[in-house]
Protein backbone atom coordinates (compact mmCIF):
# COMPACT_ATOMS: atom_id res chain seq x y z
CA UNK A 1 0.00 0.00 0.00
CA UNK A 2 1.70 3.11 -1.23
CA UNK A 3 1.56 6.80 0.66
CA UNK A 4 -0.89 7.39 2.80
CA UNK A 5 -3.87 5.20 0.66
CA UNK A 6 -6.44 3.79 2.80
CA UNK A 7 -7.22 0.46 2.43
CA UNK A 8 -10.86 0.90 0.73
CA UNK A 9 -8.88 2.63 -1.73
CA UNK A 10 -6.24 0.34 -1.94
CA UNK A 11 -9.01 -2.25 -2.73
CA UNK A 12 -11.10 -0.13 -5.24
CA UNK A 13 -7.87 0.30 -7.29
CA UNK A 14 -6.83 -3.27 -7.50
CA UNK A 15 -10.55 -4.34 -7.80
CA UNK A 16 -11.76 -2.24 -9.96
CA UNK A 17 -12.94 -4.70 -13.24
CA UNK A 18 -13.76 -6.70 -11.00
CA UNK A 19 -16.70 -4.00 -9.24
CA UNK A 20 -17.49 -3.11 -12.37
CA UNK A 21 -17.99 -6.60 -13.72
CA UNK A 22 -20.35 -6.89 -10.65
CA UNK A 23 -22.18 -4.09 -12.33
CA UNK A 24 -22.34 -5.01 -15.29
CA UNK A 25 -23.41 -8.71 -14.23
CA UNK A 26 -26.32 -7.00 -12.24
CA UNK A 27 -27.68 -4.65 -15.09
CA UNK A 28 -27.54 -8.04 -17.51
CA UNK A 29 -29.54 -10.32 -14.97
CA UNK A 30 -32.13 -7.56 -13.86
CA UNK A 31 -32.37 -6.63 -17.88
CA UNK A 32 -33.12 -10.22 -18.25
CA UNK A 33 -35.76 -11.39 -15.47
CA UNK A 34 -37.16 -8.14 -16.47
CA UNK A 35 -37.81 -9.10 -20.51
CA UNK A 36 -39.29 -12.68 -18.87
CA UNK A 37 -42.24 -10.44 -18.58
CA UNK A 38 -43.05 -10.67 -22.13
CA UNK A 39 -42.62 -14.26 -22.13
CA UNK A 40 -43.24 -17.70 -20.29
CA UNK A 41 -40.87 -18.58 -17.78
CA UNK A 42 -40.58 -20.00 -13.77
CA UNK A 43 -40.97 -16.16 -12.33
CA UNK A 44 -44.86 -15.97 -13.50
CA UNK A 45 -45.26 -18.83 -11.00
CA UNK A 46 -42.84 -17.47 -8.61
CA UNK A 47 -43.84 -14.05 -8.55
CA UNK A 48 -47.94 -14.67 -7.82
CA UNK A 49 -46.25 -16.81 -4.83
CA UNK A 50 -44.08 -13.78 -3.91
CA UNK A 51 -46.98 -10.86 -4.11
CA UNK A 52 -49.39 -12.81 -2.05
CA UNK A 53 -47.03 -13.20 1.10
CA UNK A 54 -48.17 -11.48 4.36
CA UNK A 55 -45.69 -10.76 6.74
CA UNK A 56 -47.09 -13.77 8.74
CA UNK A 57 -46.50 -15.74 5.99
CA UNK A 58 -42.92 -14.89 5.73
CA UNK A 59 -42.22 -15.58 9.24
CA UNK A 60 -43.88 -18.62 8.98
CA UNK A 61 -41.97 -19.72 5.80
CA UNK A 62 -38.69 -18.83 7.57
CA UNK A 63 -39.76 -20.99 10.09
CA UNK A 64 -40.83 -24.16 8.57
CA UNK A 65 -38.06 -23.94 6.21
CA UNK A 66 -40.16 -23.56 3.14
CA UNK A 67 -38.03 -22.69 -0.33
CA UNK A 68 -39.37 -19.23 0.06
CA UNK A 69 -35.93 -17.06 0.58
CA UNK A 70 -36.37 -15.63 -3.23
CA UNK A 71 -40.20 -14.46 -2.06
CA UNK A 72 -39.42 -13.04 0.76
CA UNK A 73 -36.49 -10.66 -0.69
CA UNK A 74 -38.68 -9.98 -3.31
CA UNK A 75 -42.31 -8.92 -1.08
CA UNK A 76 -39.63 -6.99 0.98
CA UNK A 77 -38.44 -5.30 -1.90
CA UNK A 78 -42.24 -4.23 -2.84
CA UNK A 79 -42.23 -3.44 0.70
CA UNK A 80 -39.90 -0.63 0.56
CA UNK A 81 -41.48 1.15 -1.99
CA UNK A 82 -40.66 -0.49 -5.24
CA UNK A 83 -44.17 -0.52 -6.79
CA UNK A 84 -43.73 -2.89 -9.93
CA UNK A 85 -42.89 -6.73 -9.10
CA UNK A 86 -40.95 -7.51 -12.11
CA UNK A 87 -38.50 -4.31 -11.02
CA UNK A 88 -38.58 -6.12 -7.75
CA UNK A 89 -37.66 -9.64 -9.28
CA UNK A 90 -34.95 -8.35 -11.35
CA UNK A 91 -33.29 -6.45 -8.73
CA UNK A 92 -33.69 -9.21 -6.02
CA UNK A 93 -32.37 -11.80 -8.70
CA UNK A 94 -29.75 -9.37 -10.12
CA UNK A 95 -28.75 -8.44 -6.42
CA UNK A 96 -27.98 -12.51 -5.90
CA UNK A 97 -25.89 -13.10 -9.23
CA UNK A 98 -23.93 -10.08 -8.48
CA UNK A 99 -23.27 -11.32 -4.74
CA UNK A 100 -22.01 -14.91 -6.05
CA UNK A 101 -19.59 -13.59 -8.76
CA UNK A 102 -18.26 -11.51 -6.43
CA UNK A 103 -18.11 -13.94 -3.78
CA UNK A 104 -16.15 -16.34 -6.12
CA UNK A 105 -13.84 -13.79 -7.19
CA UNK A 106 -13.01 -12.40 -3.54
CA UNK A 107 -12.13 -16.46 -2.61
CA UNK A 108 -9.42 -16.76 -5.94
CA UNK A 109 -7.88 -13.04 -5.13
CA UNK A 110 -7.10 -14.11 -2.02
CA UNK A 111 -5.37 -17.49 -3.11
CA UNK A 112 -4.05 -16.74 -6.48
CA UNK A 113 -0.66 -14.96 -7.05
CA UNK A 114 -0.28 -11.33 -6.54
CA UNK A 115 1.69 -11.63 -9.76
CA UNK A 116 -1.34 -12.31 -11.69
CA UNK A 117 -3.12 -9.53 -12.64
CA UNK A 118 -6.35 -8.61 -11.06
CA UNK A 119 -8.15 -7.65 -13.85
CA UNK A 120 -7.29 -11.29 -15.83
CA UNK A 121 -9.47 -12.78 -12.44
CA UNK A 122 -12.20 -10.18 -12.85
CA UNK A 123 -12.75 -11.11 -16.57
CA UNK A 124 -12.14 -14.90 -16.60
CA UNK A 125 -14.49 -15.42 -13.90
CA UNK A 126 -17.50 -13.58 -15.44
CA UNK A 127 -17.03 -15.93 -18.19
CA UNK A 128 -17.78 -18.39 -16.03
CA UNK A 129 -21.53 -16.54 -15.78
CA UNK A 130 -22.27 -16.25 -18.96
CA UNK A 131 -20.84 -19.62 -20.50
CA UNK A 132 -23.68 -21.71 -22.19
CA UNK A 133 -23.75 -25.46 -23.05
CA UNK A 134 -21.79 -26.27 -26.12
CA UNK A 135 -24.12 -26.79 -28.92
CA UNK A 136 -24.22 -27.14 -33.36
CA UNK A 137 -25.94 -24.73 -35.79
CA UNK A 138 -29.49 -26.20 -35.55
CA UNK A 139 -29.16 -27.84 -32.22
CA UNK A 140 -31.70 -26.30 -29.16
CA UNK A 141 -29.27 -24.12 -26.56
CA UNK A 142 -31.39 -25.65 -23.45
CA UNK A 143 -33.46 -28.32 -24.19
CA UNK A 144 -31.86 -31.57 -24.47
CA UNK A 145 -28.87 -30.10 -23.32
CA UNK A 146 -28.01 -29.63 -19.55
CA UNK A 147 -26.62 -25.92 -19.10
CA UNK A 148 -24.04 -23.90 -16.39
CA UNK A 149 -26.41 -20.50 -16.41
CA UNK A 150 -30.23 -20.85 -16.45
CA UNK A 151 -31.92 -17.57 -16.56
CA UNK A 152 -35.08 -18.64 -16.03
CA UNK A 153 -34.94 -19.86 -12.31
CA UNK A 154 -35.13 -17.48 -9.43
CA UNK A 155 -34.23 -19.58 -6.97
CA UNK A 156 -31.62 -21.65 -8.80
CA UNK A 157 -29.54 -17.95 -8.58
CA UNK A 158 -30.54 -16.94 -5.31
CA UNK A 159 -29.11 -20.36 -3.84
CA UNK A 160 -25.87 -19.47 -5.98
CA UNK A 161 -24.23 -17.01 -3.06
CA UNK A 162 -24.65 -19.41 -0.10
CA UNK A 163 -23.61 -22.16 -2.79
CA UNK A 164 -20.06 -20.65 -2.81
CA UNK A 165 -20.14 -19.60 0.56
CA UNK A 166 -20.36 -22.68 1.91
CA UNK A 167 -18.22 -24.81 -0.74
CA UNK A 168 -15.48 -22.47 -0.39
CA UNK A 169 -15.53 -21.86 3.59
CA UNK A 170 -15.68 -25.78 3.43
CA UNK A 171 -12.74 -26.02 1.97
CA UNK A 172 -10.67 -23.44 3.69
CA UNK A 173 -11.95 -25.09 6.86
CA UNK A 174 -11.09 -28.36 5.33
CA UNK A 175 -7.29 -26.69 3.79
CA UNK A 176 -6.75 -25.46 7.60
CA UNK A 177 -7.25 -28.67 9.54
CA UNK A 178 -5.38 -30.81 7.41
CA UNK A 179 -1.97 -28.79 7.46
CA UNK A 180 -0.47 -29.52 10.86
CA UNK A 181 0.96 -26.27 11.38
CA UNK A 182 -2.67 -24.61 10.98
CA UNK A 183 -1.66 -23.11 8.41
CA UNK A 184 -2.08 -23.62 3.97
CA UNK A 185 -0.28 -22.23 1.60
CA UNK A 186 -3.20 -22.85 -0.84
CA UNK A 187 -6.70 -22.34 1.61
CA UNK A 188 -9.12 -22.73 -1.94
CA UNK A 189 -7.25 -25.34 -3.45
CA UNK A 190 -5.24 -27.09 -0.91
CA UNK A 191 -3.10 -28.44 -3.42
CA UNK A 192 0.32 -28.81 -1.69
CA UNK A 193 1.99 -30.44 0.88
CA UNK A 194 1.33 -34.07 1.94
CA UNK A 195 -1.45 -35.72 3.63
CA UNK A 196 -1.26 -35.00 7.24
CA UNK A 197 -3.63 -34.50 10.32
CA UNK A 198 -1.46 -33.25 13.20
CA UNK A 199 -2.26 -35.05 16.41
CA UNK A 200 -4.97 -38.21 17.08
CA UNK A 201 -8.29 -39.48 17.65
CA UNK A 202 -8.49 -37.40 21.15
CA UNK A 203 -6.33 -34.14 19.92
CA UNK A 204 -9.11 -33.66 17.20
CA UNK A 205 -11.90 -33.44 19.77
CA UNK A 206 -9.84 -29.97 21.38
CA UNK A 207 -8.87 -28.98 18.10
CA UNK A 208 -11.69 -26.28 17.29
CA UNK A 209 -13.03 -26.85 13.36
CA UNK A 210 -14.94 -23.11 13.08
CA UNK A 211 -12.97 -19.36 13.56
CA UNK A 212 -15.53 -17.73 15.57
CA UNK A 213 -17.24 -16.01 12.49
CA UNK A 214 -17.54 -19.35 10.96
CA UNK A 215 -19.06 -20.89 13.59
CA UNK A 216 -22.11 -18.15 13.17
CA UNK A 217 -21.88 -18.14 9.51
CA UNK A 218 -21.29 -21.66 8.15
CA UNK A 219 -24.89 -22.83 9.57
CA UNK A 220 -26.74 -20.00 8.64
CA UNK A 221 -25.59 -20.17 4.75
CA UNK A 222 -26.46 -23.49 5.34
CA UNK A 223 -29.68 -23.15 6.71
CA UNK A 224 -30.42 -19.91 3.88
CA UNK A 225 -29.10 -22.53 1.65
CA UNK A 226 -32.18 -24.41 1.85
CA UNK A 227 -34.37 -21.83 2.13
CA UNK A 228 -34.01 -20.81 -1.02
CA UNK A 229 -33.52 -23.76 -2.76
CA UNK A 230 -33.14 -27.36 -1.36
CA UNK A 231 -31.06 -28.54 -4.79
CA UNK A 232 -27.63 -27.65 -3.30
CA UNK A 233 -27.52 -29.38 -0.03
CA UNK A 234 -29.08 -32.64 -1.94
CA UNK A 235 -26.05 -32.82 -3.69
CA UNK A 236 -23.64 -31.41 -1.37
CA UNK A 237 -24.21 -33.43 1.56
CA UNK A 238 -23.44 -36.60 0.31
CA UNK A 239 -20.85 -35.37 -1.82
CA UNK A 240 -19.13 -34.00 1.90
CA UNK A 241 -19.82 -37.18 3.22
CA UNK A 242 -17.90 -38.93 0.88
CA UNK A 243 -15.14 -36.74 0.29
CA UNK A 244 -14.54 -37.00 4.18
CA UNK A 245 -15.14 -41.21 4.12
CA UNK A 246 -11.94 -41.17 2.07
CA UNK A 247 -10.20 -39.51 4.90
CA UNK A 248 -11.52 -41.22 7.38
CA UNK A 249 -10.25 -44.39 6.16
CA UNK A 250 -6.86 -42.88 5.32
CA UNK A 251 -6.47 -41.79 8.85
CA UNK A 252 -7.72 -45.05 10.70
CA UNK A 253 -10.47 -42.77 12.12
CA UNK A 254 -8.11 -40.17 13.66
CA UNK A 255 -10.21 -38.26 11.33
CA UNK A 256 -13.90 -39.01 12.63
CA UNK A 257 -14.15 -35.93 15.51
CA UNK A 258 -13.78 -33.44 12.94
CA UNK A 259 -16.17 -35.11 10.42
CA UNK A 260 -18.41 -35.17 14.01
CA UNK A 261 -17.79 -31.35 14.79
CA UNK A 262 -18.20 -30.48 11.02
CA UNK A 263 -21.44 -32.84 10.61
CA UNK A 264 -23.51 -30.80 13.50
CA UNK A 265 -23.40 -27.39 11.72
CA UNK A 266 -25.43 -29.45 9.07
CA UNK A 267 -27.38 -30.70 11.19
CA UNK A 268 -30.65 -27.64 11.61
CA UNK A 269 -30.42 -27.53 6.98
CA UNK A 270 -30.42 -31.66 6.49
CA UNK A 271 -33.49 -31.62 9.16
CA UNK A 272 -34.82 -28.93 7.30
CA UNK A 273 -34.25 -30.54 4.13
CA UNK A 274 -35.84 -33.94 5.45
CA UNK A 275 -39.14 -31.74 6.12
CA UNK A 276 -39.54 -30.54 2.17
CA UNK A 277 -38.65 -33.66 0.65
CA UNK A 278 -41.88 -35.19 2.81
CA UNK A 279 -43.74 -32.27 2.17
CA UNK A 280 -43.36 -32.30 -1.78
CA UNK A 281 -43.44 -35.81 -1.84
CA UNK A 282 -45.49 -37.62 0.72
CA UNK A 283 -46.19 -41.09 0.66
CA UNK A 284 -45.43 -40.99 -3.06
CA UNK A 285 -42.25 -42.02 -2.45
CA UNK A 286 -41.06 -45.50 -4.08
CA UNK A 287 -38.36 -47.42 -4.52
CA UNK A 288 -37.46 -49.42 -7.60
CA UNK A 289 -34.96 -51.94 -6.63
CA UNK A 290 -34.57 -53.95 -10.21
CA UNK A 291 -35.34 -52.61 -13.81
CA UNK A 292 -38.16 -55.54 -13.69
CA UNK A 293 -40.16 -53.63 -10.84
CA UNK A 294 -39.38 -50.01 -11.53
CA UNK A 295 -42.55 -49.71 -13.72
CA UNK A 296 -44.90 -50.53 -11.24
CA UNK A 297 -42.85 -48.47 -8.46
CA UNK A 298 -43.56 -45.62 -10.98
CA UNK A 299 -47.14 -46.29 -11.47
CA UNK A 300 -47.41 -46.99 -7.66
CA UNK A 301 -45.94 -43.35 -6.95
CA UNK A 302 -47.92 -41.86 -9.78
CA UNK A 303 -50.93 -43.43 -8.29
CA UNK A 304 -50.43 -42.40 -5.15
CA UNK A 305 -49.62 -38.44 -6.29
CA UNK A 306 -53.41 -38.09 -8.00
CA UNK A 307 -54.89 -39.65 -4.94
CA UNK A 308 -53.04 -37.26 -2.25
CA UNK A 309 -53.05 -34.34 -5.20
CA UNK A 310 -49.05 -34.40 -4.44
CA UNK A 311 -45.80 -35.47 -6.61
CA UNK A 312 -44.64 -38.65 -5.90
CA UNK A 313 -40.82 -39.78 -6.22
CA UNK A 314 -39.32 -42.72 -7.61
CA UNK A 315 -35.90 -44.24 -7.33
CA UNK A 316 -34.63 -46.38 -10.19
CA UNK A 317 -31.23 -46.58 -12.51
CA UNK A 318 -31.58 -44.07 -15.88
CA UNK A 319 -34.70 -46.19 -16.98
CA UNK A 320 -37.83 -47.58 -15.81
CA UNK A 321 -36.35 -50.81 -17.92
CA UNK A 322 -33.83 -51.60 -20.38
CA UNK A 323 -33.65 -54.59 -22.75
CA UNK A 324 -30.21 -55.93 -21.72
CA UNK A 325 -26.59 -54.87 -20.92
CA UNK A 326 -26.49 -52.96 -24.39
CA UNK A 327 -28.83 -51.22 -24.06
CA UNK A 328 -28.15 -50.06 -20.70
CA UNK A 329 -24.02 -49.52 -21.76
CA UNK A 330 -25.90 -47.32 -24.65
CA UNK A 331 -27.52 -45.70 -22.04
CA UNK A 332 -24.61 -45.03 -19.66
CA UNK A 333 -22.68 -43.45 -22.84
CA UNK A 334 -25.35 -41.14 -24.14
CA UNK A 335 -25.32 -39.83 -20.29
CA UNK A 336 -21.76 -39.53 -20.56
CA UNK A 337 -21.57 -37.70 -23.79
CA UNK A 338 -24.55 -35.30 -22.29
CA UNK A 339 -22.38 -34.32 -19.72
CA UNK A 340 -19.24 -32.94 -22.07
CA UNK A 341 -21.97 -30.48 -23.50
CA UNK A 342 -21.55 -28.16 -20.13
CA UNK A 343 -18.70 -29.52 -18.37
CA UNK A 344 -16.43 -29.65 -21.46
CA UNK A 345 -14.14 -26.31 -20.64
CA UNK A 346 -14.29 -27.56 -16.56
CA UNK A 347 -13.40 -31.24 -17.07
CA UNK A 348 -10.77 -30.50 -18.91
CA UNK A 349 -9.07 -27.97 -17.16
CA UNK A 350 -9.01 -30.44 -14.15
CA UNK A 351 -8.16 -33.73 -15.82
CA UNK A 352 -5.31 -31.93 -17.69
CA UNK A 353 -3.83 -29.37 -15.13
CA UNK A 354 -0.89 -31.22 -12.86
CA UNK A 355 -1.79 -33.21 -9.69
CA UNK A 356 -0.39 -29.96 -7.79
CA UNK A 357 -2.80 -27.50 -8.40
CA UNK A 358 -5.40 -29.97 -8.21
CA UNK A 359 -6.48 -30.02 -4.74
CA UNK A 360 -9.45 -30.30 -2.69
CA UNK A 361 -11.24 -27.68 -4.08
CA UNK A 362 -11.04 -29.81 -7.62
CA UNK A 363 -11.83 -33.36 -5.91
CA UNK A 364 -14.67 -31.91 -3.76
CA UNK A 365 -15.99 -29.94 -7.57
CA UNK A 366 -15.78 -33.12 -9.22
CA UNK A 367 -17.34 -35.36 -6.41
CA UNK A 368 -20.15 -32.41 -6.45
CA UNK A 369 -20.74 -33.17 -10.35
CA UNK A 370 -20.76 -36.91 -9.93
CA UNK A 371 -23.26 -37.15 -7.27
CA UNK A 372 -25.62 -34.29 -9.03
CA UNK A 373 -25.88 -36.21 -12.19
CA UNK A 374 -26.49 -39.65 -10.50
CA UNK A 375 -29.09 -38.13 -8.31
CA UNK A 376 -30.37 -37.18 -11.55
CA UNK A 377 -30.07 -40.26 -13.61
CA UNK A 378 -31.47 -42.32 -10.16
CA UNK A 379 -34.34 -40.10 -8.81
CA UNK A 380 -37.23 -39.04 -11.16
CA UNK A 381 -40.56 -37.26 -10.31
CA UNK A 382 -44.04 -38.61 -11.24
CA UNK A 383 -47.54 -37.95 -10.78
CA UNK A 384 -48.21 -33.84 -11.16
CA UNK A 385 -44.76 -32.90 -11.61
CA UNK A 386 -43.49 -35.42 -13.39
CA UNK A 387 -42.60 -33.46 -16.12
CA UNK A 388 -41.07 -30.44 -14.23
CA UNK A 389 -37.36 -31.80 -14.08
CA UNK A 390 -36.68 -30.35 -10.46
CA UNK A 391 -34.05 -32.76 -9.70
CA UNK A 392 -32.23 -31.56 -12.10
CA UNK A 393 -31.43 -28.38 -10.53
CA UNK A 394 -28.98 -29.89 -8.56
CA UNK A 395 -26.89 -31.32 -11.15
CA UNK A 396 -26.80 -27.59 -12.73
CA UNK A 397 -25.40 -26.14 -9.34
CA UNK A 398 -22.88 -28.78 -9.42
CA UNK A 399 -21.51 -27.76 -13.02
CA UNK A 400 -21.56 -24.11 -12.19
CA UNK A 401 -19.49 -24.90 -8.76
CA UNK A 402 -17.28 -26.86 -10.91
CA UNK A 403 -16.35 -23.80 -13.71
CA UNK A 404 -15.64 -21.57 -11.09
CA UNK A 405 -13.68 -24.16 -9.71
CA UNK A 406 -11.56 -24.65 -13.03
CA UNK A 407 -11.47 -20.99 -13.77
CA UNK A 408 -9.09 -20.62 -11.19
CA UNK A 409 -7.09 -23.63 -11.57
CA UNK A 410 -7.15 -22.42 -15.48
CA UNK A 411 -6.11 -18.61 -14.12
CA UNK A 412 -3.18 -20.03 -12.46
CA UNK A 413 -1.54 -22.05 -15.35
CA UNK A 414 -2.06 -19.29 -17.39
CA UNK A 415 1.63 -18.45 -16.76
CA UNK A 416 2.66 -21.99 -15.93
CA UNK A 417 5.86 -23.14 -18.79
CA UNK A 418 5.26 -26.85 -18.40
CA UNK A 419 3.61 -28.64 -21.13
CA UNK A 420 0.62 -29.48 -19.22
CA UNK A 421 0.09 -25.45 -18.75
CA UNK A 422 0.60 -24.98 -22.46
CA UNK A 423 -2.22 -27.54 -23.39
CA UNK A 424 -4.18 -26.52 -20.57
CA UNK A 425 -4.16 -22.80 -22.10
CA UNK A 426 -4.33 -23.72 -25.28
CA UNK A 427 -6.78 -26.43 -25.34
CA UNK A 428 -8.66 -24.88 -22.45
CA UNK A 429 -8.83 -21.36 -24.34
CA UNK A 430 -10.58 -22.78 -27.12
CA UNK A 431 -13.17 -24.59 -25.30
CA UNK A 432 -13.83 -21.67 -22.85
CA UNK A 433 -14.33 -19.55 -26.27
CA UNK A 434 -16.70 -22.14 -27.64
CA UNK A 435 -18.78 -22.07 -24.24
CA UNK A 436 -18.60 -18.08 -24.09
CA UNK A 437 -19.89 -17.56 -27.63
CA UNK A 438 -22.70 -20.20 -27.06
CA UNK A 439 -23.82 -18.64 -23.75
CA UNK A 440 -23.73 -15.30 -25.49
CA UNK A 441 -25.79 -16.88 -28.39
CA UNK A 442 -28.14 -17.86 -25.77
CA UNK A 443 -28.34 -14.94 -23.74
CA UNK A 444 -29.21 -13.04 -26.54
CA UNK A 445 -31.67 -15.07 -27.97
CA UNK A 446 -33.63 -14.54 -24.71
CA UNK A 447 -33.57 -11.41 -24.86
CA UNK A 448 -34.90 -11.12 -28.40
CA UNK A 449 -37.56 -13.56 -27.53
CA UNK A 450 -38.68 -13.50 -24.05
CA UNK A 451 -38.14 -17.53 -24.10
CA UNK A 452 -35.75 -19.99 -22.26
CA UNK A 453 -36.39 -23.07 -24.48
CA UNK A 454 -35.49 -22.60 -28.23
């Protein structure tokens, strides 16, 4: 800090693409949500929802834990004198964008280099908001392919803040405990040094996991977390749980207090969590434990949904049946494929960067992905909302925790002189242009049409 600059200042002047790629993110997602006016997307729905809410209601919703975050902001927005609910949708949504591409980029500026420039973060991260799905001339940008940015969700963006919050405080928290002097050299991606848990079984129950504004914060983002959309935690809880497992067994259980101390700030969200699957689902909840059954589980849930006028939820593999191993290997490789159509730039950043800048942040990302796309190949609605595709909002959380993930994995070989940074900037740019122009494509095809499907 040179002279007598203040800090603020000192911050505005390294930071400043980065503020005004904050700004410029807002203005694009509350130009957006506004135009959905004209057209048919999830904020009709959400917004009646939103405009009917007392203030009992809200305290109510808070409460019970109902997926009502997005409403609230929104009815408090029209609250305050804001007298058109579409103004209020777009600023509430744009507000919650802005917040998680800032979040993300505050996280890598503290971990990255100072040698890299500030301004190379700033712009290489908002790509990672505005990359589509890789598609063909003549192919649809959304349906039939899975996507990093949907614009037509409310609540899949307002999730998107506590979604980083808690992936990256998880892995700080996780970066901290594993170094023995306290202490990592790389808090987001824990990437160096070896595998080591200082102390044993009994030293990690006195070892404190939380910093005391973690201890306040982690639960609540949690909690907020499911509040305004339950998608992340479905996938991020057992993704956690494995990721730790690993450890466990690597450390003979040494490990297990943590996982313990860790597991209770969880606790209030997964409870939470428990409460809306049974209250979207009911007793229309079926499992299909071999292809020759998972017909009649489906029917059975189905049958049940029109009888309690509720959803029902059915577990089976990809499809209710599948004529033999062939088919289902066909199967399994046309799910496969699906995923490059997002995940192209993000995979393979990761698979080709070295095994040093990997890290936890990358094996927690990937674990993320893995889980959200077999929760969505494994669950499937029926009955009323069979055709809604809610659990596949999950998986889409997952891919857009994984680019911002790889974007700064990708920021950091930028400079690297080994051959696995050249291909990974080479190879990498290309598919992170290819991305960028589709999402771009898309983007503006909403806002020439007022449609999300096309």
């Amino acid at each position: 800090m040179s002279g007598g600059e203040t800090p603020v200042r000192s911050f505005l002047r390294r930071n400043v693409l980065a503020l005004l790629s904050t700004a410029l993110l807002f203005a694009l997602t509350y130009r957006v949500v506004f135009n959905f006016r004209l057209g048919t997307s999830d904020y009709h729905d959400h917004l009646v929802w939103a405009t009917l809410m007392s203030g009992r209601d809200m305290i109510a919703a808070l409460r019970s834990g109902q997926e009502r975050l997005w409403h609230i902001c929104v009815q408090l927005t029209l609250m305050l004198g804001v007298d058109n609910m579409w103004t209020a949708a777009g600023l509430v949504t744009a507000a919650a964008n802005a917040a998680a591409y800032l979040l993300v980029f505050l996280c890598w500026d503290r971990t990255l280099p100072r040698a890299l420039p500030r301004w190379l973060l700033a712009a290489l991260m908002l790509a990672a908001f505005l990359a589509g799905s890789l598609t063909l001339p003549g192919h649809s940008f959304y349906l039939g392919r899975d996507t990093v940015n949907t614009w037509h969700n409310p609540t899949n963006i307002m999730v998107r803040p506590f979604a980083a919050a808690i992936f990256y405080m998880t892995v700080r928290i996780y970066a901290r405990r594993r170094d023995r002097r306290g202490l990592s050299p790389d808090p987001v991606g824990a990437g160096s040094g070896g595998f080591v848990f200082s102390g044993g079984f009994w030293h990690q129950f006195r070892e404190p996991v939380f910093t005391g504004w973690e201890l306040v914060l982690y639960p609540l983002c949690l909690y907020l977390s499911v509040c305004a959309k339950p998608s992340f935690l479905q996938f991020f809880a057992p993704a956690i749980f494995l990721f730790l497992l690993v450890d466990v067994f690597r450390t003979r259980g040494m490990l297990l207090p943590f996982c313990f101390k860790l597991a209770l700030a969880f606790l209030p969200a997964a409870v939470i969590l428990l409460l809306q699957t049974f209250r979207l689902f009911g007793g229309g909840i079926r499992l299909a434990a071999a292809a020759a059954d998972t017909a009649a589980a489906g029917s059975a849930a189905s049958a049940a949904a029109a009888a309690t006028g509720r959803a029902g939820l059915v577990f089976y593999f990809i499809a209710p049946s599948f004529s033999g191993v062939g088919d289902l290997l066909a199967q399994l490789a046309k799910s496969l494929v699906r995923m490059v159509y997002p995940c192209a730039f993000p995979l393979f950043v990761l698979f080709a960067a070295p095994p040093r800048l990997r890290g936890a942040s990358a094996r927690l990302s990937f674990l993320c992905l893995a889980v959200g796309r077999l929760e969505l190949m494994c669950l499937h609605e029926t009955g009323a909302r069979a055709g809604h595709g809610n659990l596949a909002w999950g998986y889409y959380l997952s891919i857009w925790l994984l680019w911002t993930v790889a974007m700064g994995k990708f920021i950091q070989l930028l400079r690297d002189k080994t051959r696995a940074g050249a291909l990974v900037r080479w190879g990498g740019g290309a598919l992170l242009a290819w991305h960028l122009v589709c999402g771009v494509c898309y983007l503006v095809r909403i806002l020439q049409t007022a449609q999300y499907t096309f």
